[in-house]
C-alpha atoms as a PDB file:
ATOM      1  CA  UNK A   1       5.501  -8.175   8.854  1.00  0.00           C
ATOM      2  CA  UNK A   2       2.250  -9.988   8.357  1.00  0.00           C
ATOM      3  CA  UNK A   3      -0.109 -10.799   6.048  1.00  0.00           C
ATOM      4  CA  UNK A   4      -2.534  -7.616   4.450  1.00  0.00           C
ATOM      5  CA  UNK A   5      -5.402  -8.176   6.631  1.00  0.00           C
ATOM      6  CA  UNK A   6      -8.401  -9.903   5.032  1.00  0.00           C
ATOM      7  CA  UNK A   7      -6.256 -10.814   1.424  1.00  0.00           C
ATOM      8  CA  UNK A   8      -5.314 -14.108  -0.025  1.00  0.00           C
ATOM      9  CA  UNK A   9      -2.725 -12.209  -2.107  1.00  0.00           C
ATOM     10  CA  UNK A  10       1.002 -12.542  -0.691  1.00  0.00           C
ATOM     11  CA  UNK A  11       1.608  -9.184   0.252  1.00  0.00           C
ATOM     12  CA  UNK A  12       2.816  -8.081   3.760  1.00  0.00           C
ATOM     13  CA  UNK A  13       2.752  -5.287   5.708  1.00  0.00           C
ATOM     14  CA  UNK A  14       4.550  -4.305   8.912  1.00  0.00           C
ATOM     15  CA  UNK A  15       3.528  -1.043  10.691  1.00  0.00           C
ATOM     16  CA  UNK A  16       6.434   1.125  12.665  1.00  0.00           C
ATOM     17  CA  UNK A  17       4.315   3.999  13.484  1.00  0.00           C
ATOM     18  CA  UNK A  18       0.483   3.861  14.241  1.00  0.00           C
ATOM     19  CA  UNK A  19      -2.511   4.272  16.732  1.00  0.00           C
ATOM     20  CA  UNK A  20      -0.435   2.736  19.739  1.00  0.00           C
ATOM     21  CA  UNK A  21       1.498   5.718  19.281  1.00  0.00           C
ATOM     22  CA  UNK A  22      -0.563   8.965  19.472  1.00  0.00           C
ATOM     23  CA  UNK A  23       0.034  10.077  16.402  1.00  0.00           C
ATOM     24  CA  UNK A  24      -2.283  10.986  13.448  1.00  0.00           C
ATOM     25  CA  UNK A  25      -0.537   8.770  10.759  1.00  0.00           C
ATOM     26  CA  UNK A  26       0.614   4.998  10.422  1.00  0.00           C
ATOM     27  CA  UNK A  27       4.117   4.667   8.799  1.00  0.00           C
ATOM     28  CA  UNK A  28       5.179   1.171   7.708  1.00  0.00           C
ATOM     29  CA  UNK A  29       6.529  -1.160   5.107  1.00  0.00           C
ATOM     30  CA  UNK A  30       4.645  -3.334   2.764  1.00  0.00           C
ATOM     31  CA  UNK A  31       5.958  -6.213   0.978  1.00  0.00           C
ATOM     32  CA  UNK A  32       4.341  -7.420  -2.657  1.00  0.00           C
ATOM     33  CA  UNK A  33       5.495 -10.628  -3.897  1.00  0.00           C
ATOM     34  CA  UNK A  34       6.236 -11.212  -7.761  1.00  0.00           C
ATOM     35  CA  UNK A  35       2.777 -11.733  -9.893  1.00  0.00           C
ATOM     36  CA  UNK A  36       0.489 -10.175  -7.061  1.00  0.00           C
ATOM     37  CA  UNK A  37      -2.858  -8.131  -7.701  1.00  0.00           C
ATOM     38  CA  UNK A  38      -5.205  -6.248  -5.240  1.00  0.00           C
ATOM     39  CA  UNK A  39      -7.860  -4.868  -5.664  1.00  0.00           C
ATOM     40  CA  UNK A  40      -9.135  -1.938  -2.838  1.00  0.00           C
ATOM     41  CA  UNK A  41     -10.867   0.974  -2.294  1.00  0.00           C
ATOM     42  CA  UNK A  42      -9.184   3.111  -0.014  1.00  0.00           C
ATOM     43  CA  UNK A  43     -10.189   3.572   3.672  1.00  0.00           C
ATOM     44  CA  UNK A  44      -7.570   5.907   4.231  1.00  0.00           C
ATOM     45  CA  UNK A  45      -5.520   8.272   2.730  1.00  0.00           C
ATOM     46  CA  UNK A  46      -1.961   6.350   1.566  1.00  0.00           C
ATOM     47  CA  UNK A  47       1.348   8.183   0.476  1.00  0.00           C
ATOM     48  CA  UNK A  48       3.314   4.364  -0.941  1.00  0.00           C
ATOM     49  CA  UNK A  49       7.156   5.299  -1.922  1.00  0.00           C
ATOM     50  CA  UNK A  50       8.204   2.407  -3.593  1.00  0.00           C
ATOM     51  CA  UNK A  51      11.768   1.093  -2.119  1.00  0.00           C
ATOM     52  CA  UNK A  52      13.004  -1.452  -4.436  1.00  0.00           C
ATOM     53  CA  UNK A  53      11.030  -3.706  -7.517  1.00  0.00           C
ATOM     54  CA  UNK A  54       8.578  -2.506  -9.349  1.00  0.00           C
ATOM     55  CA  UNK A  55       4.562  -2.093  -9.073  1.00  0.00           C
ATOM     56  CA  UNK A  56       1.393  -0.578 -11.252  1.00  0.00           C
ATOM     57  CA  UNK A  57      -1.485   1.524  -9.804  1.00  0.00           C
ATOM     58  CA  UNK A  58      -4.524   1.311 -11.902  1.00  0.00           C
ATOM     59  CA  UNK A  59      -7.173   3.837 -11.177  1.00  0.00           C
ATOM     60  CA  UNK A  60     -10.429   5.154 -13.296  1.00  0.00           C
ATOM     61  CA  UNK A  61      -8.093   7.420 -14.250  1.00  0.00           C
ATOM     62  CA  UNK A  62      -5.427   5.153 -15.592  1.00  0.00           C
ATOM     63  CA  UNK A  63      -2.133   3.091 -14.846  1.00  0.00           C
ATOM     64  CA  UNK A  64       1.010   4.507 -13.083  1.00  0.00           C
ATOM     65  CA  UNK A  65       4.150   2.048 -12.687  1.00  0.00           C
ATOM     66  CA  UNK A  66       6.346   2.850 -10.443  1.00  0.00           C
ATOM     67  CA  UNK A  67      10.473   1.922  -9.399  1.00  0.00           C
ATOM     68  CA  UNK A  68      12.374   2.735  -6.768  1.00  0.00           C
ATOM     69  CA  UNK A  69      12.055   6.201  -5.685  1.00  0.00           C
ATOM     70  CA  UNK A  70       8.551   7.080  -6.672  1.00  0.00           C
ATOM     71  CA  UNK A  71       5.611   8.462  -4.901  1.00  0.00           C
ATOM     72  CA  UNK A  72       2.024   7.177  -5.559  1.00  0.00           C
ATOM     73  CA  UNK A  73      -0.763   9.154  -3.628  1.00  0.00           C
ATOM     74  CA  UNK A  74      -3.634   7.159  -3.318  1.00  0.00           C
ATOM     75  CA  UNK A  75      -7.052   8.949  -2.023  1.00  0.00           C
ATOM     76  CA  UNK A  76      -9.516   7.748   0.609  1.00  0.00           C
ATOM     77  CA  UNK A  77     -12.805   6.761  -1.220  1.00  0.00           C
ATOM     78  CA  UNK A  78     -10.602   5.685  -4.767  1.00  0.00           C
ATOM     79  CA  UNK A  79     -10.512   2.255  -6.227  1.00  0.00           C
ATOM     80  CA  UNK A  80      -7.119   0.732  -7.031  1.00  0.00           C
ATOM     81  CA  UNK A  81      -5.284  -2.125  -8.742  1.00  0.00           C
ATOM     82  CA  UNK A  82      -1.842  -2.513  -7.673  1.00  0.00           C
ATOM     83  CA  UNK A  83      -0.227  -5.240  -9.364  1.00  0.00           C
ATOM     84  CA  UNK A  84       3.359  -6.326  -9.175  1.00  0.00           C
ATOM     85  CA  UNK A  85       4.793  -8.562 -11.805  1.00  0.00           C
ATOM     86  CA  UNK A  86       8.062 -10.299 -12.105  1.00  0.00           C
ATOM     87  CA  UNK A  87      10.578  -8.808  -9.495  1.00  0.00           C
ATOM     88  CA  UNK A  88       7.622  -8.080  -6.361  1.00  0.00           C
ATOM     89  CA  UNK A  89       7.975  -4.812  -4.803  1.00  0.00           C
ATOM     90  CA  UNK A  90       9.207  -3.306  -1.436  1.00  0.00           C
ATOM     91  CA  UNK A  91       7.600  -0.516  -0.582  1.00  0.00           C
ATOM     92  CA  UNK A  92       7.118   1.977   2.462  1.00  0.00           C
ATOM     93  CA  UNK A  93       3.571   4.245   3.465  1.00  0.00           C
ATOM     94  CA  UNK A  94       1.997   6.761   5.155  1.00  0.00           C
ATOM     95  CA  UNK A  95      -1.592   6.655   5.920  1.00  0.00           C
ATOM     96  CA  UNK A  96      -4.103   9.190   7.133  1.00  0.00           C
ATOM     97  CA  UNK A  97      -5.851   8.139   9.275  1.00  0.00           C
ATOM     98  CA  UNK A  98      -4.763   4.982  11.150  1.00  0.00           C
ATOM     99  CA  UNK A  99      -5.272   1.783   8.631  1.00  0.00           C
ATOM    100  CA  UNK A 100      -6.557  -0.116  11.527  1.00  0.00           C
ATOM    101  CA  UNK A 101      -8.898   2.263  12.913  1.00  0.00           C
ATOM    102  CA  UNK A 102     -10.588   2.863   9.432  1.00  0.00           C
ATOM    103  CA  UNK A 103     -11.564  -1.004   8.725  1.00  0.00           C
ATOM    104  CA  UNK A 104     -12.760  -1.323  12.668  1.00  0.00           C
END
């Protein structure tokens, strides 16, 4: 895993899938530690199950949390918060398209 490109926050993500791979989609694991926020507006269109902890999504729209097992859909062009607080999260993703290709 490495550091989210271009954050100071200590979140990490490791992709397994992506553009090396000729498919449409990354797939890949992100890691938030305990007390973490980020702020982003998606470049891509992210499916996050989260794995194990516990994390908020705050939108215009409102806040989810979500534990192990649940599904937040995050659209290309939307503003989020994800915060983590005590326990961090682990959590795995799909994006559409490639993450890396979108921020070139």
């Amino acid at each position: 895993m490495v550091k989210s490109p271009g954050k100071d926050a200590d979140i990490f993500v490791g992709n397994l899938i992506d553009e090396r791979h000729g498919g449409p989609v990354t797939i890949g694991y992100g890691r938030y530690a305990p007390g973490q926020s980020l702020i982003e507006t998606m470049a891509v269109y992210d499916t996050m199950i989260v794995l194990e902890g516990r994390l908020s999504v705050s939108t215009g729209n409102g806040t989810v949390t979500a534990r192990p097992g649940d599904i937040v859909y995050m659209p290309k062009g939307q503003t989020v918060t994800i915060t983590t607080e005590d326990e961090g999260a682990l959590t795995a993703y799909v994006t559409y398209p490639h993450w890396a290709e979108a921020h070139a």
